[in-house]
Protein backbone atom coordinates (compact mmCIF):
# COMPACT_ATOMS: atom_id res chain seq x y z
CA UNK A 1 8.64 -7.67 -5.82
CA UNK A 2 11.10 -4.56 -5.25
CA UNK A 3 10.63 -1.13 -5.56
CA UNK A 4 13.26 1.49 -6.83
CA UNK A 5 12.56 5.33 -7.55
CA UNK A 6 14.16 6.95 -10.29
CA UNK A 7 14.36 11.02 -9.84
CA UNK A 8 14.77 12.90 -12.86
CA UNK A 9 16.10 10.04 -14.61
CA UNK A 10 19.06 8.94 -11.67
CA UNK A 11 18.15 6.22 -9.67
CA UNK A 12 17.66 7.36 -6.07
CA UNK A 13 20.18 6.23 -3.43
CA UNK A 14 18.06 5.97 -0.26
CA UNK A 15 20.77 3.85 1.82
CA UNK A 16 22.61 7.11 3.63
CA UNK A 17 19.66 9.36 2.84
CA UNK A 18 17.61 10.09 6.35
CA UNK A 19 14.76 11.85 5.04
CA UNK A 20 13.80 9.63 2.04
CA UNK A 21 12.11 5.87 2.34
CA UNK A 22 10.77 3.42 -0.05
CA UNK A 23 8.22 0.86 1.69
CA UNK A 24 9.32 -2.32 0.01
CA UNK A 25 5.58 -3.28 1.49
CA UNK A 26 3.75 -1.45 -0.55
CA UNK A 27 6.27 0.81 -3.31
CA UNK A 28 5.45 4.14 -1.76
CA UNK A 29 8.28 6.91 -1.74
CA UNK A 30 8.10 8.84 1.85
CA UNK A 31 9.75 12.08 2.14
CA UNK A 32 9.84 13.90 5.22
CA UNK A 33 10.90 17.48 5.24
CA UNK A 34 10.04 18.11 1.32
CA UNK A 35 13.08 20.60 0.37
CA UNK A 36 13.68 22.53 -2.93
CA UNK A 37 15.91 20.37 -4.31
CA UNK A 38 13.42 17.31 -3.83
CA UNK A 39 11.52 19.16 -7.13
CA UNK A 40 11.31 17.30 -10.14
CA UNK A 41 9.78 13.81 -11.40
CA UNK A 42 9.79 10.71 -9.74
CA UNK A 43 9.63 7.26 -11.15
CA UNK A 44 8.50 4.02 -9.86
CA UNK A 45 10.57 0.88 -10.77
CA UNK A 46 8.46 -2.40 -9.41
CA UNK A 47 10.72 -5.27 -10.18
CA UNK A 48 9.74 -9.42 -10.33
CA UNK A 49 13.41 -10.95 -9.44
CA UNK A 50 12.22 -14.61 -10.37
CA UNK A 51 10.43 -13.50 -13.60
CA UNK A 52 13.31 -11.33 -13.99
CA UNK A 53 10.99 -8.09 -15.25
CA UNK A 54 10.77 -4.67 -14.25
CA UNK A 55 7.89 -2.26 -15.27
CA UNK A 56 8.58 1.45 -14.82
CA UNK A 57 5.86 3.56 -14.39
CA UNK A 58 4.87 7.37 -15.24
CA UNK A 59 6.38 10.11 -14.00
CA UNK A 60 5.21 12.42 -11.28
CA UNK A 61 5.96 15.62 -10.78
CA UNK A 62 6.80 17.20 -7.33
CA UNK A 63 6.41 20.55 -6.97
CA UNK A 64 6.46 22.98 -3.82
CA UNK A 65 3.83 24.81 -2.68
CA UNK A 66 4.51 28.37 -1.61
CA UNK A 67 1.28 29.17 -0.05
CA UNK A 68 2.03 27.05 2.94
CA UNK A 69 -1.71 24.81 2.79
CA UNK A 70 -0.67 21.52 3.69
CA UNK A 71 -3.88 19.97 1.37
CA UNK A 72 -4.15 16.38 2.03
CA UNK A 73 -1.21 15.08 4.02
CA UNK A 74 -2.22 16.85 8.02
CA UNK A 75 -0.23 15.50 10.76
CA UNK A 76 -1.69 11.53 11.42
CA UNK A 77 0.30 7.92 12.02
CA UNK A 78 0.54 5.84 9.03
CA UNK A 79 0.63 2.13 10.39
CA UNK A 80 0.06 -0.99 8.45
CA UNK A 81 0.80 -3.71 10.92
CA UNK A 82 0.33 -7.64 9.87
CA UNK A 83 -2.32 -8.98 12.91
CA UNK A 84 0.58 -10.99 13.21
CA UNK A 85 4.01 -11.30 11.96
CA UNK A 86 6.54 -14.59 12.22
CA UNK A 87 9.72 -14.99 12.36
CA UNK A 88 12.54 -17.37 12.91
CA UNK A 89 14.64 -17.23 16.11
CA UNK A 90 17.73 -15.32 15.78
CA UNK A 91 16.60 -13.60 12.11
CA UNK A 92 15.49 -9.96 11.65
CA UNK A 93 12.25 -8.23 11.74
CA UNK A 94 11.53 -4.92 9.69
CA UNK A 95 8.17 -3.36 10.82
CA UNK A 96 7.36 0.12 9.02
CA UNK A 97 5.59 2.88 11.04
CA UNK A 98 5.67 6.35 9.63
CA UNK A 99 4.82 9.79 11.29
CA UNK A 100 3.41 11.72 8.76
CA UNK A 101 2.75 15.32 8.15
CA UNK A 102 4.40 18.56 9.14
């Protein structure tokens, strides 16, 4: 499977963006430093290359808090590692760690 996010009906281009991330582990959309022009609704795209089918799900809205409670999401490390991970020699490893929080 793959994972795109659509905002506000573009697709988002995450290649040269440094604050934005899509796990292509598990489909989640990071953001890290959530800035006014990150309001609006995002869309999930999961796609099955060898069935050749993509499901897009429901929007969600992002909206900004202005009271400055940070609800859910305090400071803590988000990591998922396999107990153990192969490779072969001389290929490339991705391993996702993420610092979340404010």
């Amino acid at each position: 499977l793959s994972y795109t996010w659509i905002f506000n009906n573009s697709t988002l281009s995450l290649q040269e963006d440094s604050r934005r991330f899509v796990s292509q582990e598990t489909g989640n959309l990071y953001i890290a430093k959530v800035e006014p022009s990150d309001v609006g609704n995002y869309t999930c795209v999961v796609t099955n290359p060898k069935a050749g089918q993509s499901v897009r799900g429901p929007p969600t809205p992002l909206t900004l808090r202005t009271d400055g409670v940070m609800g859910e999401y305090e400071p803590k490390i988000e990591v998922r590692f396999p107990e153990a991970t192969y490779a072969e020699k001389g290929s490339s490893v991705k391993l996702e760690c993420f610092a979340l929080g404010k």
